[in-house]
C-alpha atoms as a PDB file:
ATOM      1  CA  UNK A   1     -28.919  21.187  55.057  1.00  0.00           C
ATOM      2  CA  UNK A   2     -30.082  22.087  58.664  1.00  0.00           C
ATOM      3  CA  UNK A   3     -29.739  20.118  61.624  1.00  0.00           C
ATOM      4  CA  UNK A   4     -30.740  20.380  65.440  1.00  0.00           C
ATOM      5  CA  UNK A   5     -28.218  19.583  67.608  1.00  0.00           C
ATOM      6  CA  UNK A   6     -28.631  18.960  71.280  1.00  0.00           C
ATOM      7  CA  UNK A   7     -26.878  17.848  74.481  1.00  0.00           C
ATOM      8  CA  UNK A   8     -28.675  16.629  77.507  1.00  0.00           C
ATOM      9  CA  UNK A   9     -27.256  14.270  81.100  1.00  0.00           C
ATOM     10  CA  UNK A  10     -27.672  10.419  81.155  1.00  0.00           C
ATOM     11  CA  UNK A  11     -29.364   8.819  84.019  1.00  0.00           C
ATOM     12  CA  UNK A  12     -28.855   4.952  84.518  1.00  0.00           C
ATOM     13  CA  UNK A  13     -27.355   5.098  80.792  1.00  0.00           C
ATOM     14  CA  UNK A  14     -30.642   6.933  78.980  1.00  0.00           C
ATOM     15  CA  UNK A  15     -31.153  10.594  77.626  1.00  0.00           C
ATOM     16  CA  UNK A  16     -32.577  12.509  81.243  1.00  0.00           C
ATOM     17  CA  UNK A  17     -33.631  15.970  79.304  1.00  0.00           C
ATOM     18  CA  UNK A  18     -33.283  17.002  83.513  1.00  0.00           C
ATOM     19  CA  UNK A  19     -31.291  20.000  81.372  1.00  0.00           C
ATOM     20  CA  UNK A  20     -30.795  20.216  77.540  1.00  0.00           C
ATOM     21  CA  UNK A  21     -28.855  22.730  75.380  1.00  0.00           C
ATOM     22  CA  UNK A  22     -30.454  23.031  72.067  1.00  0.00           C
ATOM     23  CA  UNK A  23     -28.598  24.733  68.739  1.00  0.00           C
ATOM     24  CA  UNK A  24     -29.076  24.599  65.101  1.00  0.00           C
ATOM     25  CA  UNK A  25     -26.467  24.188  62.336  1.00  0.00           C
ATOM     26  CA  UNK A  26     -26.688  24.420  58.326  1.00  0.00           C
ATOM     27  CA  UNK A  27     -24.169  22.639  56.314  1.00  0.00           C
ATOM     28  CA  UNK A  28     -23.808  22.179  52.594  1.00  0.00           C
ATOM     29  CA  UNK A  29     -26.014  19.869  50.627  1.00  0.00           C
ATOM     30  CA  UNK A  30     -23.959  16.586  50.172  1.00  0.00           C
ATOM     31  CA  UNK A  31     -21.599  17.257  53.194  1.00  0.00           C
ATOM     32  CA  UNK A  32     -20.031  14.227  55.066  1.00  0.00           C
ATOM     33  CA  UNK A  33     -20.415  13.013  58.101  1.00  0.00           C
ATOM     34  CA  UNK A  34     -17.650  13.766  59.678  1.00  0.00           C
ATOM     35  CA  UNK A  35     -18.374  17.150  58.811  1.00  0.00           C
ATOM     36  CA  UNK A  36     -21.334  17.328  60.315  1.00  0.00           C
ATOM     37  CA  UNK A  37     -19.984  15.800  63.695  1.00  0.00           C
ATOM     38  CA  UNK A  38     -17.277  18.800  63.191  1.00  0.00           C
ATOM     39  CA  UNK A  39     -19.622  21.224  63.210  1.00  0.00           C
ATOM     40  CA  UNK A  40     -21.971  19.539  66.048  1.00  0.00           C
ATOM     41  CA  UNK A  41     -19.230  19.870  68.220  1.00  0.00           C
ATOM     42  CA  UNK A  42     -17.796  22.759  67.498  1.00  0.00           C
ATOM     43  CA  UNK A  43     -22.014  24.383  68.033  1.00  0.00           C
ATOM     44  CA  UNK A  44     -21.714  21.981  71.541  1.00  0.00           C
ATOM     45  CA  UNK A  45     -18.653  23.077  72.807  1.00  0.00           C
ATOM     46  CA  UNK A  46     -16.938  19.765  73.075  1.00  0.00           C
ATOM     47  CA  UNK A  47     -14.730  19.946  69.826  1.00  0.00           C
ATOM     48  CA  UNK A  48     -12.134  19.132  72.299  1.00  0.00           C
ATOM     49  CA  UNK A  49     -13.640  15.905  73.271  1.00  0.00           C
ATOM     50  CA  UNK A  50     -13.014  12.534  72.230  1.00  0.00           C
ATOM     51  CA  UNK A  51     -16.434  10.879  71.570  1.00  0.00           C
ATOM     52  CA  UNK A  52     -17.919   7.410  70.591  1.00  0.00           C
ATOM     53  CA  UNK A  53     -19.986   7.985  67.586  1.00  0.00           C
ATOM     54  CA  UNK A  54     -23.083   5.673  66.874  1.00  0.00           C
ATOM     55  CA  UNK A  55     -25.113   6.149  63.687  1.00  0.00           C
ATOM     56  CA  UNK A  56     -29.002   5.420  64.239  1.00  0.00           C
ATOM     57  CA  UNK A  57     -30.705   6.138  60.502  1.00  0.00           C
ATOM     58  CA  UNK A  58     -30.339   9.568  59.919  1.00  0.00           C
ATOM     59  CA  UNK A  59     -29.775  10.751  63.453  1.00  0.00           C
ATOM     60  CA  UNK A  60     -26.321  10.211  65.130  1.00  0.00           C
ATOM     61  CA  UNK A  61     -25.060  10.034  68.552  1.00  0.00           C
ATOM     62  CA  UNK A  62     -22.451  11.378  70.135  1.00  0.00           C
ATOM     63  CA  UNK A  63     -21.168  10.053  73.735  1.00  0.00           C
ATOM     64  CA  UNK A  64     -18.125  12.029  75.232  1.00  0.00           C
ATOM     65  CA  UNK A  65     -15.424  10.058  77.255  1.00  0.00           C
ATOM     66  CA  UNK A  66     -15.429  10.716  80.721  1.00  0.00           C
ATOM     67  CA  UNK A  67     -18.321  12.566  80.792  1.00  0.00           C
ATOM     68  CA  UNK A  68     -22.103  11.821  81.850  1.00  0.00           C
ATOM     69  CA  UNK A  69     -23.746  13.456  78.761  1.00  0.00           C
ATOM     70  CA  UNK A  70     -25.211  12.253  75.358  1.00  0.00           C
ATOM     71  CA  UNK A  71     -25.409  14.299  72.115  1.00  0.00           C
ATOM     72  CA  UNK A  72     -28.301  14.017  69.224  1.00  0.00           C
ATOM     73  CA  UNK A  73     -27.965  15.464  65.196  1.00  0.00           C
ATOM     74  CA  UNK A  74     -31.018  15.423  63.928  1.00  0.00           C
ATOM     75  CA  UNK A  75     -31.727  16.449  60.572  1.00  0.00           C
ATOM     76  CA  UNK A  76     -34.576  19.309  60.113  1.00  0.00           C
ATOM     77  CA  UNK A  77     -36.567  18.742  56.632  1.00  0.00           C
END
């Protein structure tokens, strides 16, 4: 399973896309999701950050404490 990972600023509270870094990750088939936020950070660079972790249908969201930025994983069919 692919997925697009990317991390972009927050203005006011909402995605800004003023900059966004952009990376794709493949996992096994039937992986978890804590797996796949594992590997999203790890792509990222912020495996060392806590994060508050929201689940939106199939895409989930990562916020980092402390810091102004907002994370997507987004499956790719």
């Amino acid at each position: 399973m692919k997925y697009q990972v990317e991390l972009t600023d927050l203005f006011c509270g909402e995605a800004n896309y003023s900059w966004c870094n952009r990376y794709e990750i493949s996992l096994k088939a039937g992986a978890s999701e804590l797996a796949t936020v594992r590997a999203a950070k790890v792509a990222l660079g912020i495996n060392g950050c806590r994060c508050k972790r929201e689940a939106w249908g199939e895409t989930i969201t990562l916020k980092p404490y402390g810091s102004l930025t907002i994370a997507f994983i987004t499956p790719i069919y």
